[in-house]
PDB file of N, CA and C in Angstrom:
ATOM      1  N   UNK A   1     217.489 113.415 209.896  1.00  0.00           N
ATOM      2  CA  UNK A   1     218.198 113.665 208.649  1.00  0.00           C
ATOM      3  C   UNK A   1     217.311 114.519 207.738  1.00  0.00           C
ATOM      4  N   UNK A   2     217.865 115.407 207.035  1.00  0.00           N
ATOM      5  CA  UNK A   2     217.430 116.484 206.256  1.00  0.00           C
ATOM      6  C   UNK A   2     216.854 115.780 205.068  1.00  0.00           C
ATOM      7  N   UNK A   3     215.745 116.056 204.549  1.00  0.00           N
ATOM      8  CA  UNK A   3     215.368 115.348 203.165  1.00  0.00           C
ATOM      9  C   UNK A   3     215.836 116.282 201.941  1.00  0.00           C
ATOM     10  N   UNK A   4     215.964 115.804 201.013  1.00  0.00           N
ATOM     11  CA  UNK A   4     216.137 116.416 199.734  1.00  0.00           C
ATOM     12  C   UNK A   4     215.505 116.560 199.026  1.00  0.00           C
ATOM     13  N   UNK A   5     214.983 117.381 198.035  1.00  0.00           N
ATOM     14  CA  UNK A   5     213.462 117.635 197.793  1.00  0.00           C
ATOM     15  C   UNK A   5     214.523 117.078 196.212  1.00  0.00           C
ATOM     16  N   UNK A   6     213.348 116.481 195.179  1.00  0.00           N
ATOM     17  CA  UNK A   6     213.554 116.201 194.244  1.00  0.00           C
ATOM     18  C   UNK A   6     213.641 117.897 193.177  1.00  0.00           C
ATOM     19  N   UNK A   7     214.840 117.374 192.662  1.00  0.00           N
ATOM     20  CA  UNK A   7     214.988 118.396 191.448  1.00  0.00           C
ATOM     21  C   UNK A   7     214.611 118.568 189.552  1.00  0.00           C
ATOM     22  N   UNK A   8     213.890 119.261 189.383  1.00  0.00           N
ATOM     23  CA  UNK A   8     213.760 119.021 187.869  1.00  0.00           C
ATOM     24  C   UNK A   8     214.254 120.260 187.056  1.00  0.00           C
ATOM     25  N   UNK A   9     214.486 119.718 185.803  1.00  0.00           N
ATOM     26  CA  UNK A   9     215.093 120.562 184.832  1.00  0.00           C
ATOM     27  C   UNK A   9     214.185 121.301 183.669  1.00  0.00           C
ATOM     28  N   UNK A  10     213.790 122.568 183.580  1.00  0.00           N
ATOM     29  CA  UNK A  10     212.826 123.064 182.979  1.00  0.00           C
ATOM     30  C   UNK A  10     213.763 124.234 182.013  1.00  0.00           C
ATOM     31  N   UNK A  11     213.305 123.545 180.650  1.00  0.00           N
ATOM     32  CA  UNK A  11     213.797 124.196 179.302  1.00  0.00           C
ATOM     33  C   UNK A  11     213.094 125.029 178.906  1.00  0.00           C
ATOM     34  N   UNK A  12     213.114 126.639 179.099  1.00  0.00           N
ATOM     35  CA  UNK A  12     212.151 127.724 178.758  1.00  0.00           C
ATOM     36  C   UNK A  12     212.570 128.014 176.975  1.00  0.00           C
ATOM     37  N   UNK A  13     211.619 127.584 176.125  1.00  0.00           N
ATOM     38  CA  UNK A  13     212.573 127.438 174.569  1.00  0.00           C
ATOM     39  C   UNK A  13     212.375 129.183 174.292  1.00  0.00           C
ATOM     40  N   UNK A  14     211.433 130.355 175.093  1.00  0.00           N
ATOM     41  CA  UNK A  14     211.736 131.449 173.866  1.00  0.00           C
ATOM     42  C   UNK A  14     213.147 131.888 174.628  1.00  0.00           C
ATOM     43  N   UNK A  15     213.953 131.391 175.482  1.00  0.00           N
ATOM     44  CA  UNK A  15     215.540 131.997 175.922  1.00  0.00           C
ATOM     45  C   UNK A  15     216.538 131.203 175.471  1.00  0.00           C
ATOM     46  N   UNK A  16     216.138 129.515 175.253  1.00  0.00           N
ATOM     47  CA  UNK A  16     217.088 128.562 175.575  1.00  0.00           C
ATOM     48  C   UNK A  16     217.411 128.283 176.569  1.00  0.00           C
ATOM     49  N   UNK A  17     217.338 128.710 177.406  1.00  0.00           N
ATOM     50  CA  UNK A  17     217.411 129.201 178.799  1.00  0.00           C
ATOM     51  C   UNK A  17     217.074 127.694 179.282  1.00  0.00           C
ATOM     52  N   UNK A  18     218.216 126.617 180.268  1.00  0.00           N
ATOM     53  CA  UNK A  18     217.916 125.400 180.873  1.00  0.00           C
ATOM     54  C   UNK A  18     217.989 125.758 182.638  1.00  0.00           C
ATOM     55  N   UNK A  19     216.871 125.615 183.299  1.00  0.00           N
ATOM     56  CA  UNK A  19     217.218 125.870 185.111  1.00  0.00           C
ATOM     57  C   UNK A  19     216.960 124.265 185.405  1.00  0.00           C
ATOM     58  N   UNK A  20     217.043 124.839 186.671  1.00  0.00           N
ATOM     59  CA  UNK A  20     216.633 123.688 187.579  1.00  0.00           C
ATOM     60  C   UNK A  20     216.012 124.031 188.633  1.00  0.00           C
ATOM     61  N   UNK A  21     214.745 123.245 189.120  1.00  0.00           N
ATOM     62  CA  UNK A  21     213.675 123.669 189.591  1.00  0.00           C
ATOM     63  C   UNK A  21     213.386 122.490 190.739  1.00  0.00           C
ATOM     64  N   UNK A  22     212.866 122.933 191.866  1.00  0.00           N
ATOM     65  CA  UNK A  22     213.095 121.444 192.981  1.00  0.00           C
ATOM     66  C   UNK A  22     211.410 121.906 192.613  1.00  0.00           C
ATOM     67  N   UNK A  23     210.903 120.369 193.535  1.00  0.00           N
ATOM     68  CA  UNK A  23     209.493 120.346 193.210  1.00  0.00           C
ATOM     69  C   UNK A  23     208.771 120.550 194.036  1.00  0.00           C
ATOM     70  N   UNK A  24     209.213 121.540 195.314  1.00  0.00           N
ATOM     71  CA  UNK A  24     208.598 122.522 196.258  1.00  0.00           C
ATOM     72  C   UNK A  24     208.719 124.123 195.388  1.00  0.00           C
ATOM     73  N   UNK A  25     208.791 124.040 193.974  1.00  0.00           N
ATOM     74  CA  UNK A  25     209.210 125.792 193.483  1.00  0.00           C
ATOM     75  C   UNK A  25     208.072 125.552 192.929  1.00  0.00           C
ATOM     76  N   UNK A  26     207.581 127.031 192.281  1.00  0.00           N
ATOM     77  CA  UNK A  26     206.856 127.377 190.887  1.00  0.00           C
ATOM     78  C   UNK A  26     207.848 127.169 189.773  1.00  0.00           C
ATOM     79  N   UNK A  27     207.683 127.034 188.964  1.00  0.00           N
ATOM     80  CA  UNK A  27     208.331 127.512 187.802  1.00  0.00           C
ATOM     81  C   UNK A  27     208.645 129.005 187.435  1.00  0.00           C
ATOM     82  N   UNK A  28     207.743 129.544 187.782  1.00  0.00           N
ATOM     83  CA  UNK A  28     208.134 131.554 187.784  1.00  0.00           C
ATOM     84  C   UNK A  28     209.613 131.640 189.014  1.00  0.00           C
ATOM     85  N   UNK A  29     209.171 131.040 190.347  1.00  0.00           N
ATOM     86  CA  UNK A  29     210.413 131.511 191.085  1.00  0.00           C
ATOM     87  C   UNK A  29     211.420 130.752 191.226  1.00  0.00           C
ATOM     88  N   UNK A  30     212.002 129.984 190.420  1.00  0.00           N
ATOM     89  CA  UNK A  30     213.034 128.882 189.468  1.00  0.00           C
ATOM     90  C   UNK A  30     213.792 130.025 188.454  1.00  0.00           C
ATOM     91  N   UNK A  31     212.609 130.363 187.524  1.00  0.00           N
ATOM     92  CA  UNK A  31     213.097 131.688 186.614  1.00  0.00           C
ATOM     93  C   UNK A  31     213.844 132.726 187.259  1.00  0.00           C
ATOM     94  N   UNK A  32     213.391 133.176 188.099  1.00  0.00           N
ATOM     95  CA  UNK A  32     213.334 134.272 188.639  1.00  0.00           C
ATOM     96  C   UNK A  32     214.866 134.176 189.318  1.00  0.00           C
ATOM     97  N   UNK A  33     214.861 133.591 190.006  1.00  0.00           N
ATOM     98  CA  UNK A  33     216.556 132.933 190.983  1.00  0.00           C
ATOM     99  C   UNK A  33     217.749 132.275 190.027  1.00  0.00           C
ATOM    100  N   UNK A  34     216.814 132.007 188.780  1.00  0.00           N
ATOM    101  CA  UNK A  34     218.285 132.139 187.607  1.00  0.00           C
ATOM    102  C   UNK A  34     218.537 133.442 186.595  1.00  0.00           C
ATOM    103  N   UNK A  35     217.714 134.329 187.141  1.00  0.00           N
ATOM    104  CA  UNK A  35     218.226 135.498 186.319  1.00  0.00           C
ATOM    105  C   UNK A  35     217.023 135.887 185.201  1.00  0.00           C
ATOM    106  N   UNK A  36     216.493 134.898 184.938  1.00  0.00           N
ATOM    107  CA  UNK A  36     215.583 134.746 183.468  1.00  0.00           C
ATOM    108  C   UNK A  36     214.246 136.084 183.650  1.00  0.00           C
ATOM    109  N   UNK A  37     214.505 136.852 183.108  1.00  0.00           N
ATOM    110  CA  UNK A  37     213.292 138.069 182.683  1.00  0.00           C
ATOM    111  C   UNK A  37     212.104 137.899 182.567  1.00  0.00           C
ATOM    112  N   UNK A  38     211.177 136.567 183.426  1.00  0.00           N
ATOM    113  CA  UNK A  38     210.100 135.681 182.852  1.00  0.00           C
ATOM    114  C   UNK A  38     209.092 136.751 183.104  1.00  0.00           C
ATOM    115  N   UNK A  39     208.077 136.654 181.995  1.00  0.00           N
ATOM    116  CA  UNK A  39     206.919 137.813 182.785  1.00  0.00           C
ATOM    117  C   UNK A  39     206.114 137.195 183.421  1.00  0.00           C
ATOM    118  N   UNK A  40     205.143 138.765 184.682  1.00  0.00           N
ATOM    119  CA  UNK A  40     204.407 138.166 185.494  1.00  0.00           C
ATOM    120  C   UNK A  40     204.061 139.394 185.980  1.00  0.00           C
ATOM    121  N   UNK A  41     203.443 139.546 186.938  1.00  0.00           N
ATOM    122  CA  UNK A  41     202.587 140.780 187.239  1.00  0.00           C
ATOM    123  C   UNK A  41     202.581 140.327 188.955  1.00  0.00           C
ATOM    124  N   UNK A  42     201.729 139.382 189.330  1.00  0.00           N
ATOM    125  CA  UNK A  42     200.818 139.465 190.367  1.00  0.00           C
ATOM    126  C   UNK A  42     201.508 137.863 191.173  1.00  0.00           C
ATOM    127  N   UNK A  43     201.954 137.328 190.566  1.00  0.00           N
ATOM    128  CA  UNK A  43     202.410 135.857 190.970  1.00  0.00           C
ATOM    129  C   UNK A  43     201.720 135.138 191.957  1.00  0.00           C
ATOM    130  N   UNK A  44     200.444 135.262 191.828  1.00  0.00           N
ATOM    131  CA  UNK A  44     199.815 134.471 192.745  1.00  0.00           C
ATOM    132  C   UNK A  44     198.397 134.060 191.769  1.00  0.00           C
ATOM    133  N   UNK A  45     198.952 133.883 190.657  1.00  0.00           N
ATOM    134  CA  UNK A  45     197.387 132.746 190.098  1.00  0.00           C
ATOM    135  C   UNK A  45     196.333 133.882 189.581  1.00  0.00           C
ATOM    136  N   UNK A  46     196.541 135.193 189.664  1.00  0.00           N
ATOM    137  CA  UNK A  46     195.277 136.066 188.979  1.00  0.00           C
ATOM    138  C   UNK A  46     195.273 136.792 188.157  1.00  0.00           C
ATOM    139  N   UNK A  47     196.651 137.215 187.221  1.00  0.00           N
ATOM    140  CA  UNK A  47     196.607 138.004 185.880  1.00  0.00           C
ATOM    141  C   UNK A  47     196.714 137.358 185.193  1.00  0.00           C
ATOM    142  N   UNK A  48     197.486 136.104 184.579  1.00  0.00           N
ATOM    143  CA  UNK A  48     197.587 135.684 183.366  1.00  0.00           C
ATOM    144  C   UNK A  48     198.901 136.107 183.072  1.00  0.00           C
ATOM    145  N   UNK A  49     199.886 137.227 183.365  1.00  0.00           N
ATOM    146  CA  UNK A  49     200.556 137.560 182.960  1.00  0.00           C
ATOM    147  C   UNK A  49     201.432 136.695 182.606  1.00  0.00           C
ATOM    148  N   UNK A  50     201.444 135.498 183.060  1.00  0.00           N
ATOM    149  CA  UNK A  50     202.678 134.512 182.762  1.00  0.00           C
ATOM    150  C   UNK A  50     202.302 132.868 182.722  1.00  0.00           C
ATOM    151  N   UNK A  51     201.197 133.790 181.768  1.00  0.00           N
ATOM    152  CA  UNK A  51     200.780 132.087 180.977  1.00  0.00           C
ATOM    153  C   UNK A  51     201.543 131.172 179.597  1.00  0.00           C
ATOM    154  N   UNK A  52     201.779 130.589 179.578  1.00  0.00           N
ATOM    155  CA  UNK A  52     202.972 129.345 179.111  1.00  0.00           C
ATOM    156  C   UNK A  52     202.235 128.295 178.911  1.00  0.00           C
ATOM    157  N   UNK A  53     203.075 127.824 177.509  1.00  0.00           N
ATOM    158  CA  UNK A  53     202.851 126.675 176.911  1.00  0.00           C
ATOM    159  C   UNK A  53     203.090 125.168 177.478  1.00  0.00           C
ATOM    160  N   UNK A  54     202.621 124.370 178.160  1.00  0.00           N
ATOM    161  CA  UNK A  54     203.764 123.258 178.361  1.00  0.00           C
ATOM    162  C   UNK A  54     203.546 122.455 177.395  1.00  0.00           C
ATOM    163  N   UNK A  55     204.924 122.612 177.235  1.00  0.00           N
ATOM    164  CA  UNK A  55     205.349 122.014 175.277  1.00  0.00           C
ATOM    165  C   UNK A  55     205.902 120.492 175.807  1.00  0.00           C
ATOM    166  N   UNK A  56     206.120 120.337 176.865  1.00  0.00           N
ATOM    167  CA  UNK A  56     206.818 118.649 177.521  1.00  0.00           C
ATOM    168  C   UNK A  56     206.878 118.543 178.963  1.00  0.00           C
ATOM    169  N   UNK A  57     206.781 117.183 179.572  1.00  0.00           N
ATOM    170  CA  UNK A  57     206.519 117.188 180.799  1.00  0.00           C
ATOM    171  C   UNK A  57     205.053 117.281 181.651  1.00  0.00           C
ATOM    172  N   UNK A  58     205.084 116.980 182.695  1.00  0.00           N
ATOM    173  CA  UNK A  58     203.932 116.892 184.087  1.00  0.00           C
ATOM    174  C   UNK A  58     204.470 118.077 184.903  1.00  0.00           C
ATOM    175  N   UNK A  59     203.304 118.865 185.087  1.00  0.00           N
ATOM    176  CA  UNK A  59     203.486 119.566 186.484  1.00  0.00           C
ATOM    177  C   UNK A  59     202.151 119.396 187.228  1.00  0.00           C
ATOM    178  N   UNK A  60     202.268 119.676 188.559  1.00  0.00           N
ATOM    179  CA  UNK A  60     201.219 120.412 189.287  1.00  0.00           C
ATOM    180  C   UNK A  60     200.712 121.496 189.349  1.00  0.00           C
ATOM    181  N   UNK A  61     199.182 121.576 189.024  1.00  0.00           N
ATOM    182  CA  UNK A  61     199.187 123.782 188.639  1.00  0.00           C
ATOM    183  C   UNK A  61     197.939 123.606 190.434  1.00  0.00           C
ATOM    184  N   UNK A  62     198.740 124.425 190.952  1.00  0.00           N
ATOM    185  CA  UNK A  62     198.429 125.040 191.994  1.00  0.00           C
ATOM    186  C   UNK A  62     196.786 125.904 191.638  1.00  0.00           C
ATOM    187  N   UNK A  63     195.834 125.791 192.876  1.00  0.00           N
ATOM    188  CA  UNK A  63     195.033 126.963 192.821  1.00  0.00           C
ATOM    189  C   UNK A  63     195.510 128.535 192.227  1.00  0.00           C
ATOM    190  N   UNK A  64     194.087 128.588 191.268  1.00  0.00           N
ATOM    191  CA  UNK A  64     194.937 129.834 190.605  1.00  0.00           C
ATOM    192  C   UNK A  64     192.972 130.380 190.248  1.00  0.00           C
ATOM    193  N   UNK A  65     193.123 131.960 189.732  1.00  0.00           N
ATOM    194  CA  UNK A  65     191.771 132.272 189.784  1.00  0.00           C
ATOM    195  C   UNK A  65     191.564 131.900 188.014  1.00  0.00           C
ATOM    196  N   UNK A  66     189.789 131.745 188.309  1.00  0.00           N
ATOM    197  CA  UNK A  66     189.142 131.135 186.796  1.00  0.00           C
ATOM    198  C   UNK A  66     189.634 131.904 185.590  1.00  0.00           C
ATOM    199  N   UNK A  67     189.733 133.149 186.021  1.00  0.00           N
ATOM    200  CA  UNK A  67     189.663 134.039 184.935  1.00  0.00           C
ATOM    201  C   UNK A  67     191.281 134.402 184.079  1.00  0.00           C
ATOM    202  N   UNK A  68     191.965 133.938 184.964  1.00  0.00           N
ATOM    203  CA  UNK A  68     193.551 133.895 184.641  1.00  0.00           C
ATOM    204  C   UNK A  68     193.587 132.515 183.595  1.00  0.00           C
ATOM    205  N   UNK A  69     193.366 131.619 184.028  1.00  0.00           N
ATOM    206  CA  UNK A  69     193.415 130.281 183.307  1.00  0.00           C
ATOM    207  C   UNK A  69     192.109 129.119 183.081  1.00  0.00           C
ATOM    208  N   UNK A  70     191.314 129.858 181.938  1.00  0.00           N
ATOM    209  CA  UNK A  70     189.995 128.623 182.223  1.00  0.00           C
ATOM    210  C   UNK A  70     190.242 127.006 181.710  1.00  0.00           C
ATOM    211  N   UNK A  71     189.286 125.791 182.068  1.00  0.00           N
ATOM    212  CA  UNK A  71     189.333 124.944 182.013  1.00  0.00           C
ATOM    213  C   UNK A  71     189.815 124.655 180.562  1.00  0.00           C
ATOM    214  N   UNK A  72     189.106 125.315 180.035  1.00  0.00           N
ATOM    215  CA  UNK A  72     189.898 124.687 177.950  1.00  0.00           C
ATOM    216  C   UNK A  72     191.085 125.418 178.045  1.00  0.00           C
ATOM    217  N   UNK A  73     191.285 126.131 178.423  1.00  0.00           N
ATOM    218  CA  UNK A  73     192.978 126.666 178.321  1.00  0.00           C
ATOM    219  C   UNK A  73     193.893 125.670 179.156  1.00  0.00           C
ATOM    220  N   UNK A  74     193.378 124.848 180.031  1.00  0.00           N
ATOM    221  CA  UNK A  74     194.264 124.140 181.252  1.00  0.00           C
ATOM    222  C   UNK A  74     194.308 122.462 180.203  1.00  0.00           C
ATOM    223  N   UNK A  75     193.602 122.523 179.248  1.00  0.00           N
ATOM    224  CA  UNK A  75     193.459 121.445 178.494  1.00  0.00           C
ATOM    225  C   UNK A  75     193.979 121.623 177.008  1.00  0.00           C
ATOM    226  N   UNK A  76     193.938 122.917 177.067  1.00  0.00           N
ATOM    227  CA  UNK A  76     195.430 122.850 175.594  1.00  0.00           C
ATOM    228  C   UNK A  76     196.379 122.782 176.150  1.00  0.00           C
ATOM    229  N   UNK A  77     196.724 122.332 177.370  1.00  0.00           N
ATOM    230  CA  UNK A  77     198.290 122.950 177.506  1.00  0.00           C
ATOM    231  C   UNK A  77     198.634 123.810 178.270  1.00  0.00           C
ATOM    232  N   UNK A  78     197.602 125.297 178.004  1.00  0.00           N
ATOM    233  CA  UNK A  78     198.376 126.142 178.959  1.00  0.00           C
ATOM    234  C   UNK A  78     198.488 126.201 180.075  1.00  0.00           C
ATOM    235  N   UNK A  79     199.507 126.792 180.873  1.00  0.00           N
ATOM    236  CA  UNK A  79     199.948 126.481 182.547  1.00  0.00           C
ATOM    237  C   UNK A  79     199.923 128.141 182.623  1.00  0.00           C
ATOM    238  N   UNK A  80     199.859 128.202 183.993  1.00  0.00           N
ATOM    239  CA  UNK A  80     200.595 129.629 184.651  1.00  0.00           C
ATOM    240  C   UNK A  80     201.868 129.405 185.217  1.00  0.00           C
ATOM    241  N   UNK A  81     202.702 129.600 184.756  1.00  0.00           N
ATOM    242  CA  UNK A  81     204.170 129.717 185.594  1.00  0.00           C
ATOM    243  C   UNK A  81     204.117 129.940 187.080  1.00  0.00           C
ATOM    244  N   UNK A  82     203.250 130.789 187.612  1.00  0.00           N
ATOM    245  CA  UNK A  82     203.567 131.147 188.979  1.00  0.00           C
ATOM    246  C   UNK A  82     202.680 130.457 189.986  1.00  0.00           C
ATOM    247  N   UNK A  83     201.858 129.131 189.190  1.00  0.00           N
ATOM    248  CA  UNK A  83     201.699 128.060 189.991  1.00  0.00           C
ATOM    249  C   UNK A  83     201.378 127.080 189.449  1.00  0.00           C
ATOM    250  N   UNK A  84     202.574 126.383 189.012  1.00  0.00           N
ATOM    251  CA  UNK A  84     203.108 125.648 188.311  1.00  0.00           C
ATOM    252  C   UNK A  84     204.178 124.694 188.941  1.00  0.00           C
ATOM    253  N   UNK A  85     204.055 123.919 189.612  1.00  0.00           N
ATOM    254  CA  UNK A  85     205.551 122.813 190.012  1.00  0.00           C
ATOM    255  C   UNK A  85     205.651 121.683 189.070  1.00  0.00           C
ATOM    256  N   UNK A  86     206.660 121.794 189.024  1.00  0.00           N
ATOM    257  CA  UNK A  86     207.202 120.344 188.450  1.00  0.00           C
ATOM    258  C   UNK A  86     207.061 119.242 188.647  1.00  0.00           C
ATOM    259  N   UNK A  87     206.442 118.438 188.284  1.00  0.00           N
ATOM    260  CA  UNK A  87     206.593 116.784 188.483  1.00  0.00           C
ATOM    261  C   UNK A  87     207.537 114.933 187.739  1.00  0.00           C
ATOM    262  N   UNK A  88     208.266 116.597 186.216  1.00  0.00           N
ATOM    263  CA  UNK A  88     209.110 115.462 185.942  1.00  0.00           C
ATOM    264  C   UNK A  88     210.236 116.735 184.855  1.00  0.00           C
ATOM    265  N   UNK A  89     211.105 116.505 184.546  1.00  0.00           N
ATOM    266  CA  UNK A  89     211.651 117.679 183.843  1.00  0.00           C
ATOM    267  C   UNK A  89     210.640 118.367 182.622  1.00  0.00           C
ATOM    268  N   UNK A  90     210.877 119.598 182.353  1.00  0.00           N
ATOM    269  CA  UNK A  90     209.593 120.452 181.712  1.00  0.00           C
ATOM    270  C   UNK A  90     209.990 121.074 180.546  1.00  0.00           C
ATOM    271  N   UNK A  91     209.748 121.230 179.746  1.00  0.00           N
ATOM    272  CA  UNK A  91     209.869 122.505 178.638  1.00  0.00           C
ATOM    273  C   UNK A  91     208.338 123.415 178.431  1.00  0.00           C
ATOM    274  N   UNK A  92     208.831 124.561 178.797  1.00  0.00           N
ATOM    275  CA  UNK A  92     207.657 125.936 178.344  1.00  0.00           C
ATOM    276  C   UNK A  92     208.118 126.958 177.674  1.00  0.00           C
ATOM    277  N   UNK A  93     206.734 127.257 177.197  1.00  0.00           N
ATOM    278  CA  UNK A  93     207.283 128.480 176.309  1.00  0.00           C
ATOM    279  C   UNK A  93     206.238 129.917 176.718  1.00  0.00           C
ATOM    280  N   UNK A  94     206.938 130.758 177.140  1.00  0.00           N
ATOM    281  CA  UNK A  94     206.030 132.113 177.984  1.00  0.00           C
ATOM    282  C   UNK A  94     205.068 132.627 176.577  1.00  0.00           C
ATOM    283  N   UNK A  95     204.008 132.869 176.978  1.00  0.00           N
ATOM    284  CA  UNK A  95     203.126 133.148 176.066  1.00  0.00           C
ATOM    285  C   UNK A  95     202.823 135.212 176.334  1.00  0.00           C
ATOM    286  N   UNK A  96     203.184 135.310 177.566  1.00  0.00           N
ATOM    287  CA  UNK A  96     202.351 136.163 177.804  1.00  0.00           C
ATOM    288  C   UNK A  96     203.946 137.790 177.495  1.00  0.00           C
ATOM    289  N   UNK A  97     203.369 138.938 177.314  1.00  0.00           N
ATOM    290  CA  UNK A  97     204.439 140.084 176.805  1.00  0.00           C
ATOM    291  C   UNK A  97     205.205 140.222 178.206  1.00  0.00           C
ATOM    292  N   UNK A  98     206.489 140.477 177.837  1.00  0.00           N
ATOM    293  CA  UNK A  98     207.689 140.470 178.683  1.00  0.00           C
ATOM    294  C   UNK A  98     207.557 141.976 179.543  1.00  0.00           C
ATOM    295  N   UNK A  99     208.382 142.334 180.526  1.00  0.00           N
ATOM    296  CA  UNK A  99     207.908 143.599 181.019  1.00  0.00           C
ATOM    297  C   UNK A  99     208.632 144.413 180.817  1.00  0.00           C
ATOM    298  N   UNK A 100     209.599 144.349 179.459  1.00  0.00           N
ATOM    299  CA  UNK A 100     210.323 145.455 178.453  1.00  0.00           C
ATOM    300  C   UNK A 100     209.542 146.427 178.183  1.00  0.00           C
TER     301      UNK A 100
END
């Protein structure tokens, strides 16, 4: 029998924007598969481009490089979206400039 991966609900507040995110995703490719314009550059943990507030909620932040996200930044709060899973429903807020 097929398992079902648990689903969470992540409130991005600068869109309003509500997805839903299983807890095998990032949070960037959740965004990304609902349409949402999230920025990002490199999506694998090394620009920063899509560093975010987590304003509510637990996630898991995936290996990501020092210089994208250092330890006092991982302790205010900030996350990287693009390795970032969910561990209970989330609200973030993208910190980093959009690619308008």
């Amino acid at each position: 029998m097929a398992r079902t991966l648990k689903s969470y609900t992540v409130s991005i507040a600068n869109t309003g924007a509500t997805i839903s995110c299983r807890a095998d995703q990032t949070l960037l490719e959740a965004a990304i598969l609902a349409g949402i314009d999230y920025p990002y550059t490199c999506a694998s943990g090394n620009c920063a481009a899509c560093v975010s507030q987590l304003d509510a909620g637990k996630i898991d932040l995936l290996a990501h490089g020092d210089a994208a996200l250092s330890a006092d930044q991982a302790k205010a709060g900030r996350i990287l979206a693009c390795r970032a899973r969910p561990k209970s429903d989330v609200t973030i807020t993208w910190l980093g400039r959009g690619r308008k």
